[in-house]
Protein backbone atom coordinates (compact mmCIF):
# COMPACT_ATOMS: atom_id res chain seq x y z
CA UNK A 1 -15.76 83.33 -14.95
CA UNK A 2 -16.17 85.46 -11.33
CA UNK A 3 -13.03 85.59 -9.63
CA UNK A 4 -15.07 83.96 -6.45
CA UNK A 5 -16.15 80.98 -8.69
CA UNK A 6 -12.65 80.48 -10.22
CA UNK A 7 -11.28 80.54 -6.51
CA UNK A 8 -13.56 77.78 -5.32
CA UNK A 9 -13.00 75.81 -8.64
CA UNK A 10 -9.37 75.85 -8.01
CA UNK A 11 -9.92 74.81 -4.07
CA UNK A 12 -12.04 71.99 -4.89
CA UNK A 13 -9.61 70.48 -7.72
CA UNK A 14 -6.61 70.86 -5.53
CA UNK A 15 -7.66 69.17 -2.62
CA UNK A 16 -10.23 66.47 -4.14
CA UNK A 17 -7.42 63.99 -5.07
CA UNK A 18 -5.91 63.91 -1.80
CA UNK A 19 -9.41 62.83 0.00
CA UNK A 20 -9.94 60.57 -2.06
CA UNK A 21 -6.71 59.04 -1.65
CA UNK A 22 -7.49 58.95 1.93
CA UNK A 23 -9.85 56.26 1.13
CA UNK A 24 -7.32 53.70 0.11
CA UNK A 25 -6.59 52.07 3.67
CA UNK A 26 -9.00 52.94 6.63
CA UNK A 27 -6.01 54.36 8.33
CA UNK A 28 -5.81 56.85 6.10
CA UNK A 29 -9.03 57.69 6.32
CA UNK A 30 -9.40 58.05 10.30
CA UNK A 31 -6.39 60.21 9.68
CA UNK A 32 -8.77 62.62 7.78
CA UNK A 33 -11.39 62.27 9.42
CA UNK A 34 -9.52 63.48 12.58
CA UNK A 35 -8.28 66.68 11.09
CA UNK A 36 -11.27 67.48 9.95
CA UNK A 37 -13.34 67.49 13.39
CA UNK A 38 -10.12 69.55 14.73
CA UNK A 39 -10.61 72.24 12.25
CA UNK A 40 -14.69 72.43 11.86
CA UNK A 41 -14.91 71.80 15.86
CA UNK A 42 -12.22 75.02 16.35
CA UNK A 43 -14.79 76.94 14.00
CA UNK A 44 -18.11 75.62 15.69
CA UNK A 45 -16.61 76.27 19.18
CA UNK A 46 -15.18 79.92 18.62
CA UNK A 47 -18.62 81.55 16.91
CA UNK A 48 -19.18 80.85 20.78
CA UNK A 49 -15.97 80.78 22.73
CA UNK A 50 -13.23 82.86 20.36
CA UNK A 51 -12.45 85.02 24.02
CA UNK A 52 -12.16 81.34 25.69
CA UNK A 53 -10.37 78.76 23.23
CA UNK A 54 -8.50 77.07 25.78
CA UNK A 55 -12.10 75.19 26.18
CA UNK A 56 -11.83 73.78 22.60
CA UNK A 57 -8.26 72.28 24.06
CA UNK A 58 -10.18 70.78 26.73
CA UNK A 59 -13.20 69.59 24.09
CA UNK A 60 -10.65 68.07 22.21
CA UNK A 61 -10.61 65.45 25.34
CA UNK A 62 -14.06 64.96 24.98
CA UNK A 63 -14.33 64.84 21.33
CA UNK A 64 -11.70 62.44 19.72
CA UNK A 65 -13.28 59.55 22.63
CA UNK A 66 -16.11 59.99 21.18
CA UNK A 67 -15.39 60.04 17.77
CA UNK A 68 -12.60 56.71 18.46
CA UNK A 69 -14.22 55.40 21.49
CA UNK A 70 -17.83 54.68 19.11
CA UNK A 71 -15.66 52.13 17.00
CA UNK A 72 -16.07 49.32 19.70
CA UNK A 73 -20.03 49.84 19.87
CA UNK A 74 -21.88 47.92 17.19
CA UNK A 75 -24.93 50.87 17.01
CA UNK A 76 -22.69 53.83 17.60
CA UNK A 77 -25.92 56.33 16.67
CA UNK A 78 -27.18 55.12 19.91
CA UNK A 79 -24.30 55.68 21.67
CA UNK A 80 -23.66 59.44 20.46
CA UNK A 81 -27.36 59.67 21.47
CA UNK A 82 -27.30 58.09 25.02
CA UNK A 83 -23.91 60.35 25.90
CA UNK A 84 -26.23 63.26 24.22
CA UNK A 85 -29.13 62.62 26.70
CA UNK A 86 -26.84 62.11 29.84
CA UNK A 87 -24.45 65.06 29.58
CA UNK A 88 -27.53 66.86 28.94
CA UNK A 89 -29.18 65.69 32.54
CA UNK A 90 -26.23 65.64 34.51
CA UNK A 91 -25.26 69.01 34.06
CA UNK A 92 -28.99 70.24 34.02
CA UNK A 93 -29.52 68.44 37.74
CA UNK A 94 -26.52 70.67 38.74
CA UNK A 95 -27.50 74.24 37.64
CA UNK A 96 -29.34 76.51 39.96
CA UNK A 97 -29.87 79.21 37.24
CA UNK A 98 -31.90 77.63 34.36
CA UNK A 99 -31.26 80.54 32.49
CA UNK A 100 -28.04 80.04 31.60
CA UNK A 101 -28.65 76.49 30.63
CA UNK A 102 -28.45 77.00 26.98
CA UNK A 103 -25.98 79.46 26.80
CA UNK A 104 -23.77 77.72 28.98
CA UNK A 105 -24.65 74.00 28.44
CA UNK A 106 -26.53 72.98 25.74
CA UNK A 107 -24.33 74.52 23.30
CA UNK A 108 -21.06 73.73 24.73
CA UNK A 109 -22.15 69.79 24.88
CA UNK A 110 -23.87 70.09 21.39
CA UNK A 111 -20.48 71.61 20.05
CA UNK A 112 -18.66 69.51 21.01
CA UNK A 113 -20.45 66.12 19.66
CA UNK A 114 -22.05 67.24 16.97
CA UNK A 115 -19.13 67.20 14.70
CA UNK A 116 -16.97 64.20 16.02
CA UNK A 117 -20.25 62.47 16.24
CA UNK A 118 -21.81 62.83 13.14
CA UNK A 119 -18.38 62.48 11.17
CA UNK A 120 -18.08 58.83 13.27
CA UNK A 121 -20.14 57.28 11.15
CA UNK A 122 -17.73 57.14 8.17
CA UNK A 123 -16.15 54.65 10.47
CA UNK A 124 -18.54 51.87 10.66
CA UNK A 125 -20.09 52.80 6.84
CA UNK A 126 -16.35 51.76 5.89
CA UNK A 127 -15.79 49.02 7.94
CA UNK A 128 -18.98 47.47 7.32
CA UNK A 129 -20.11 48.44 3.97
CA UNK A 130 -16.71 49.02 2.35
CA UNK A 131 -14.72 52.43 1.30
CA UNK A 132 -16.73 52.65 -2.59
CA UNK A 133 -20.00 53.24 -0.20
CA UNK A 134 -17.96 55.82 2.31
CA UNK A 135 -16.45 57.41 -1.13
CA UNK A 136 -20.25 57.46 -2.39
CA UNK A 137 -20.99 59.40 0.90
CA UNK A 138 -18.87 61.92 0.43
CA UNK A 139 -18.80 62.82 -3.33
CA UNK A 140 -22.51 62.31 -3.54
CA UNK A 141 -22.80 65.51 -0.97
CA UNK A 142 -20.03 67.35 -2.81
CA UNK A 143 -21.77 66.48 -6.46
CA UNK A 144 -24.95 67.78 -4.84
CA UNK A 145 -23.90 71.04 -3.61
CA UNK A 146 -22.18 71.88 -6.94
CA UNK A 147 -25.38 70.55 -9.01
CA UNK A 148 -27.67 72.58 -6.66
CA UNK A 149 -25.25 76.28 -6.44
CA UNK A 150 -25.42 76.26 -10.65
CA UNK A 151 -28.92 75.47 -11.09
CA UNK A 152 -29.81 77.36 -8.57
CA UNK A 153 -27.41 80.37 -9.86
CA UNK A 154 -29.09 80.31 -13.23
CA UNK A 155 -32.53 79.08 -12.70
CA UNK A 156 -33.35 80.05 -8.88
CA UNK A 157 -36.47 81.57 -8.16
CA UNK A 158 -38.46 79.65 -5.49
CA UNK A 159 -36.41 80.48 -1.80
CA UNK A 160 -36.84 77.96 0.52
CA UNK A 161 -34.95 79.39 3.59
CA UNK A 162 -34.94 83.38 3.35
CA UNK A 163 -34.40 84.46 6.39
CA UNK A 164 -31.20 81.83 6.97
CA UNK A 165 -30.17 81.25 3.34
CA UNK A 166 -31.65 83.11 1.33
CA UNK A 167 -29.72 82.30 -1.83
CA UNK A 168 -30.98 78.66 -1.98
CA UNK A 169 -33.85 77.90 -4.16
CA UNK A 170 -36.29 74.39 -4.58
CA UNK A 171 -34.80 74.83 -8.57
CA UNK A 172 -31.00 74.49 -7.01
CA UNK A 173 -32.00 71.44 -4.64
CA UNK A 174 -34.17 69.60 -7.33
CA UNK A 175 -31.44 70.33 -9.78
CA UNK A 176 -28.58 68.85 -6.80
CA UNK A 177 -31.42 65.81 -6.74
CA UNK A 178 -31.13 65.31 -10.27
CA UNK A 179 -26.96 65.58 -10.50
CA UNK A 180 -26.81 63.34 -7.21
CA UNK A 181 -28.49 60.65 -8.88
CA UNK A 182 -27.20 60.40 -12.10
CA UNK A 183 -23.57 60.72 -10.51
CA UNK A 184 -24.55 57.73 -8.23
CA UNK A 185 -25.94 55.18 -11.10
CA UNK A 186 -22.51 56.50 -13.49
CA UNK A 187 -20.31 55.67 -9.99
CA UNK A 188 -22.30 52.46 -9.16
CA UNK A 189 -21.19 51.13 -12.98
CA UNK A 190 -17.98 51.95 -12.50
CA UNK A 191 -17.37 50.63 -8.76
CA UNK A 192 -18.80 47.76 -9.44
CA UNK A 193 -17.52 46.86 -12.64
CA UNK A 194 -13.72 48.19 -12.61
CA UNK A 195 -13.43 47.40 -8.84
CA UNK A 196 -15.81 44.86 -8.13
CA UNK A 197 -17.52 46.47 -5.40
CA UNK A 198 -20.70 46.40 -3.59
CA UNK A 199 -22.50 49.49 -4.46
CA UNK A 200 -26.24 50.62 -3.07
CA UNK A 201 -28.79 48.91 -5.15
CA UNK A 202 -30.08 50.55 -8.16
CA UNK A 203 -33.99 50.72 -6.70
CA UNK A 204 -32.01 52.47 -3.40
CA UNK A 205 -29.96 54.98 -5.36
CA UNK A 206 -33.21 57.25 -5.95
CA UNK A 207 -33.68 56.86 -1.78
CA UNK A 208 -29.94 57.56 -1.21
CA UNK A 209 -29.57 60.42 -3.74
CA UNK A 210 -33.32 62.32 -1.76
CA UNK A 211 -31.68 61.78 1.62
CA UNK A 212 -28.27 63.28 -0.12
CA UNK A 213 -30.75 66.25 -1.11
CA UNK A 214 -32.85 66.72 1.63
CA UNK A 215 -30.58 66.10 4.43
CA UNK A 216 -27.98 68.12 2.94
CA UNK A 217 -30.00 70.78 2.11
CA UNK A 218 -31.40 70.79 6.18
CA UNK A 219 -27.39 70.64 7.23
CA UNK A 220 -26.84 73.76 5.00
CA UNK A 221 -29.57 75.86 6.46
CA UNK A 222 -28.78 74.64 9.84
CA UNK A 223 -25.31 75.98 9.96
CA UNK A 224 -26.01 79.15 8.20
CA UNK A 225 -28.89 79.84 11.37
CA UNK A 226 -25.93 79.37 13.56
CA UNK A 227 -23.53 81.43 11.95
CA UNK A 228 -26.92 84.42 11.38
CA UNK A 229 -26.90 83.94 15.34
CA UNK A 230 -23.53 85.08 15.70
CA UNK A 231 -23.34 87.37 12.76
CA UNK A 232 -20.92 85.38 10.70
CA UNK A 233 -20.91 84.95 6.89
CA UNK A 234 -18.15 82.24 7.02
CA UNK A 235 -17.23 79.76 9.80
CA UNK A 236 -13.53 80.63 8.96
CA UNK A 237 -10.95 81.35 5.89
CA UNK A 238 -9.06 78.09 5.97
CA UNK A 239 -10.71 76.86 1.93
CA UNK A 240 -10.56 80.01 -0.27
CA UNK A 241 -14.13 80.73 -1.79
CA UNK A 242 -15.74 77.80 0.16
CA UNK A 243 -14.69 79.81 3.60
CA UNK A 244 -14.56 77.50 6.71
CA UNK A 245 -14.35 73.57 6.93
CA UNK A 246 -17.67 73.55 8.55
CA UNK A 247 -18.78 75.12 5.77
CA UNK A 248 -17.98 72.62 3.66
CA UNK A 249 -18.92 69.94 5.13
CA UNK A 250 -22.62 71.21 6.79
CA UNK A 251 -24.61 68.97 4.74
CA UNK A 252 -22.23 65.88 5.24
CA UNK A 253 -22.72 66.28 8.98
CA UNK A 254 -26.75 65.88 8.93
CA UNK A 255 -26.17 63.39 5.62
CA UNK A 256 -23.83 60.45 7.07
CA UNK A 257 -25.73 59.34 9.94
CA UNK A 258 -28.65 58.83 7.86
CA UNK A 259 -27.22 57.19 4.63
CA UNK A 260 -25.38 54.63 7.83
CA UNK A 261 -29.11 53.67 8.92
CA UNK A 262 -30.31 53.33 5.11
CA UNK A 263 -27.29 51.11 4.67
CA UNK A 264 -28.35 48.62 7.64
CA UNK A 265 -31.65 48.25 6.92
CA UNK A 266 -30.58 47.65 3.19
CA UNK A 267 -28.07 45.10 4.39
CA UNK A 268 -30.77 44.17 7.53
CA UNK A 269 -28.87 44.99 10.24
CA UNK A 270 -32.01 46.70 11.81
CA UNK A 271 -35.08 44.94 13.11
């Protein structure tokens, strides 16, 4: 076994148990869900900022409203939207020098919701939908970037994103496709039978495990562009072999708001 693989093996094992644990009370879990936007934020912000990190202090004032502030909204996707759209205008209506408008402002305002904002929607997935369909979240994107890095490893040929990743492969994301949804069906049988809990419907498991793929697979891409941008390999050191938090969790960010809207119009909450 590589030393690298044995290193991210040993990572992954040692930290699973407690995240799952945070699952037990919803407490627990806005506890984790907090450090986690503290540490991937710090890493999003300094590819940028690292000469300037007292603005991730003052970010920190913008993000955890908007990652505690969305639980009183009933559609909090069109809140993190709306607060999107008028930062955005604002502070465009007040610059003289357009030039500097994305260096300046679209990336500091995109930094600094994009994580608490996508993460927020573990909240209401919890609250309304219970913590076996917030647990599914999560493993389901861990299960599928494990599924897709060893078929991919052994059978990767086809490179679907050379220039930003080039080590990912349509073999590694159809085999993640495959492992997502035969972990979801073993997880639904157990959830709902040991624990009696209300699990995505069969029929919707082969929807949830190609949003788990495809959306993951964009979130992974995505993050590696921004790191090429800045010539990083890692957003940070703080999970041996995985690298950064961010890293870890770049498919979850693009994957949770999506599975939240698949999970009210399932339950019809929409339209």
């Amino acid at each position: 076994m590589r030393d690298d693989l044995k290193t991210r093996l040993i990572t992954a094992f040692s930290i699973l148990p407690f995240v799952i644990l945070c699952f037990i009370s919803y407490k627990s879990l806005v506890g984790l869900v907090s450090a986690v936007v503290l540490l991937a934020g710090y890493e999003l912000l300094s590819m940028k900022f690292k000469d300037y990190m007292w603005f991730f202090y003052l970010g920190l004032l913008v993000s955890y409203p908007i990652l505690y502030g969305l639980f009183f909204f009933k559609e909090p996707y069109i809140v993190i939207l709306s607060l999107f759209l008028i930062s955005s205008v604002v502070t465009i209506i007040y610059i003289k020098d357009t030039s500097i408008i994305l260096d300046r402002i679209v990336y500091p305002i995109f930094g600094l919701v994009y994580v608490p904002g996508a993460l927020s929607f573990f909240m209401p997935i919890y609250k309304e939908f219970g913590a076996a369909n917030a647990l599914l979240t999560l493993t389901a994107v861990w299960i599928f970037d494990t599924s897709a890095y060893f078929t991919g490893m052994k059978f990767g040929r086809i490179r679907i994103s050379p220039k930003y990743s080039p080590k990912k492969s349509l073999e590694g994301v159809l085999g993640g496709f495959l492992g997502t949804f035969v972990f979801s069906v073993i997880y639904k049988i157990i959830a709902e039978n040991f624990f009696k809990s209300w699990i995505i419907p069969y029929q919707g498991l082969l929807f949830f495990s190609l949003i788990v793929s495809v959306m993951g697979t964009l979130g992974d891409i995505f993050e590696s562009a921004i790191k090429r941008s800045f010539g990083l390999k890692d957003s940070g050191s703080v999970l041996p072999g995985h690298g950064g938090m961010l890293d870890r969790i770049d498919g979850l960010l693009f994957v949770t708001p999506v599975v939240y809207i698949m999970l009210k119009v399932l339950k019809g909450g929409i339209m």
